[in-house]
C-alpha atoms as a PDB file:
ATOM      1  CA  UNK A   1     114.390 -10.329 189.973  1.00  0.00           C
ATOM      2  CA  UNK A   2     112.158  -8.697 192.358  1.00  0.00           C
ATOM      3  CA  UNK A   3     110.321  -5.429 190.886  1.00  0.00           C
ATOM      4  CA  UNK A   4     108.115  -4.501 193.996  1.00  0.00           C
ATOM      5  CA  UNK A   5     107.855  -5.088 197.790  1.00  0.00           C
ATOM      6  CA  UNK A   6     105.011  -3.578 199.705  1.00  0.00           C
ATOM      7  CA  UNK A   7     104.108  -3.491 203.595  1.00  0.00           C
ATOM      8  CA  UNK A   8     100.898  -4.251 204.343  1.00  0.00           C
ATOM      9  CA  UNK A   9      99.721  -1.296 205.814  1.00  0.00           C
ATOM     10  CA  UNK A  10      97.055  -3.243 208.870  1.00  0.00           C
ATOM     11  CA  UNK A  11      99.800  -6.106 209.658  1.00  0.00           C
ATOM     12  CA  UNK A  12     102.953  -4.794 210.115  1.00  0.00           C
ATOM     13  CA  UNK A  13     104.991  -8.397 209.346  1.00  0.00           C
ATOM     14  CA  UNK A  14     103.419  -8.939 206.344  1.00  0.00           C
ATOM     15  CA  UNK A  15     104.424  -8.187 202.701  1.00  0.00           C
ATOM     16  CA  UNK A  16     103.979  -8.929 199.283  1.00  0.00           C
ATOM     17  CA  UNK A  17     106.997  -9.083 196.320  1.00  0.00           C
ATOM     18  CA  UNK A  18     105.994  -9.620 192.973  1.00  0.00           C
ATOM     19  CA  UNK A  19     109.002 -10.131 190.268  1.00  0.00           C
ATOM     20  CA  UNK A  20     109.717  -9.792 186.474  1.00  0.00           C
ATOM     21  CA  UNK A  21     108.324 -13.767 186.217  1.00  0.00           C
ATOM     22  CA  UNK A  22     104.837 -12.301 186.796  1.00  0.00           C
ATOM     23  CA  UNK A  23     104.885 -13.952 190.252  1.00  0.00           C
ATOM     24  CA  UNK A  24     103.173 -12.363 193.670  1.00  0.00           C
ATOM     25  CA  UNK A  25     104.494 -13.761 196.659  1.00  0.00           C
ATOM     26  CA  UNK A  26     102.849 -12.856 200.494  1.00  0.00           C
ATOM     27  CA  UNK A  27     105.157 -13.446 203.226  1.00  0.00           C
ATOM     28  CA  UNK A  28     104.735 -13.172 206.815  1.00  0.00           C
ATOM     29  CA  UNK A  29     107.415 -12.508 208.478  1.00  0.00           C
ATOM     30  CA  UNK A  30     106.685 -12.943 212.199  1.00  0.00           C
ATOM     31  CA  UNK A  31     106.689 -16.576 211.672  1.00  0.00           C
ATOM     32  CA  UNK A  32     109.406 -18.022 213.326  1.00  0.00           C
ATOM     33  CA  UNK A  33     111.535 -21.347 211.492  1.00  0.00           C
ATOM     34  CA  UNK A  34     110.811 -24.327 213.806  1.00  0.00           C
ATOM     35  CA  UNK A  35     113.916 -26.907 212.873  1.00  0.00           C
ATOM     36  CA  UNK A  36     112.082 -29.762 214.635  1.00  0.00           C
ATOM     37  CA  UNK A  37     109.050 -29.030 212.364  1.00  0.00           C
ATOM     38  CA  UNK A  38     111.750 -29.691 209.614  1.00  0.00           C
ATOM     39  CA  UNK A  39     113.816 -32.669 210.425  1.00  0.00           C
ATOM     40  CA  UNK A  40     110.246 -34.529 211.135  1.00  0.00           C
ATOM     41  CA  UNK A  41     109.285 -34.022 206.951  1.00  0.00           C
ATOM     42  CA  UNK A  42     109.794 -36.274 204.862  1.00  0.00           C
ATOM     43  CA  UNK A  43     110.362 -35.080 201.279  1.00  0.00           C
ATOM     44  CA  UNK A  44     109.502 -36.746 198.243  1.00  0.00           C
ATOM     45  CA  UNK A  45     110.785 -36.584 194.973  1.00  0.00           C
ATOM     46  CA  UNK A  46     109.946 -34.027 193.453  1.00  0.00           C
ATOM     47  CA  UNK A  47     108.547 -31.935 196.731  1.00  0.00           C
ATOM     48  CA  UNK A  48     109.201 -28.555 197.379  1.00  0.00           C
ATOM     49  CA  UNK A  49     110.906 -27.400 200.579  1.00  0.00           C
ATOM     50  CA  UNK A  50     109.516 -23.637 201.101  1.00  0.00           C
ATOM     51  CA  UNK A  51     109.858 -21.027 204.130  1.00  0.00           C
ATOM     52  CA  UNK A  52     107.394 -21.337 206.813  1.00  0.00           C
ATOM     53  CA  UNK A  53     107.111 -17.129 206.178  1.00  0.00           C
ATOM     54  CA  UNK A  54     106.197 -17.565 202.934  1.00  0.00           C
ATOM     55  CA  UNK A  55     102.294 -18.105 202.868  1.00  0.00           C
ATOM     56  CA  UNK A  56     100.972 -17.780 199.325  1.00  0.00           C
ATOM     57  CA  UNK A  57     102.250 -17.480 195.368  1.00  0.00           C
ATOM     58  CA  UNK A  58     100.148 -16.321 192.629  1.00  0.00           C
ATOM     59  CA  UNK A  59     100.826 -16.186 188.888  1.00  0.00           C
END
């Protein structure tokens, strides 16, 4: 579960979460979901399909 959000205080879409699994995630969310973007991927096995708002994990 998540533990913490926080705004980032200079870019107003932006915001990190970090959970209980000692992850911190930064997400951005005036990124807008193109679906032609996604029905051009091709995923291989073993690929990860991840929101275009979602910009870097750390653990």
């Amino acid at each position: 579960p998540i533990t913490s959000i926080e705004w980032n205080p200079i870019e107003e879409s932006v915001l990190a979460a970090s959970g209980s699994d000692d992850q911190i995630s930064i997400w951005d969310l005036s990124v807008e979901h193109d679906p032609e973007e996604i029905s051009h991927k091709i995923l291989r096995k073993g690929d990860i399909e991840v929101p275009s708002q979602l910009l870097f994990i750390h653990q």
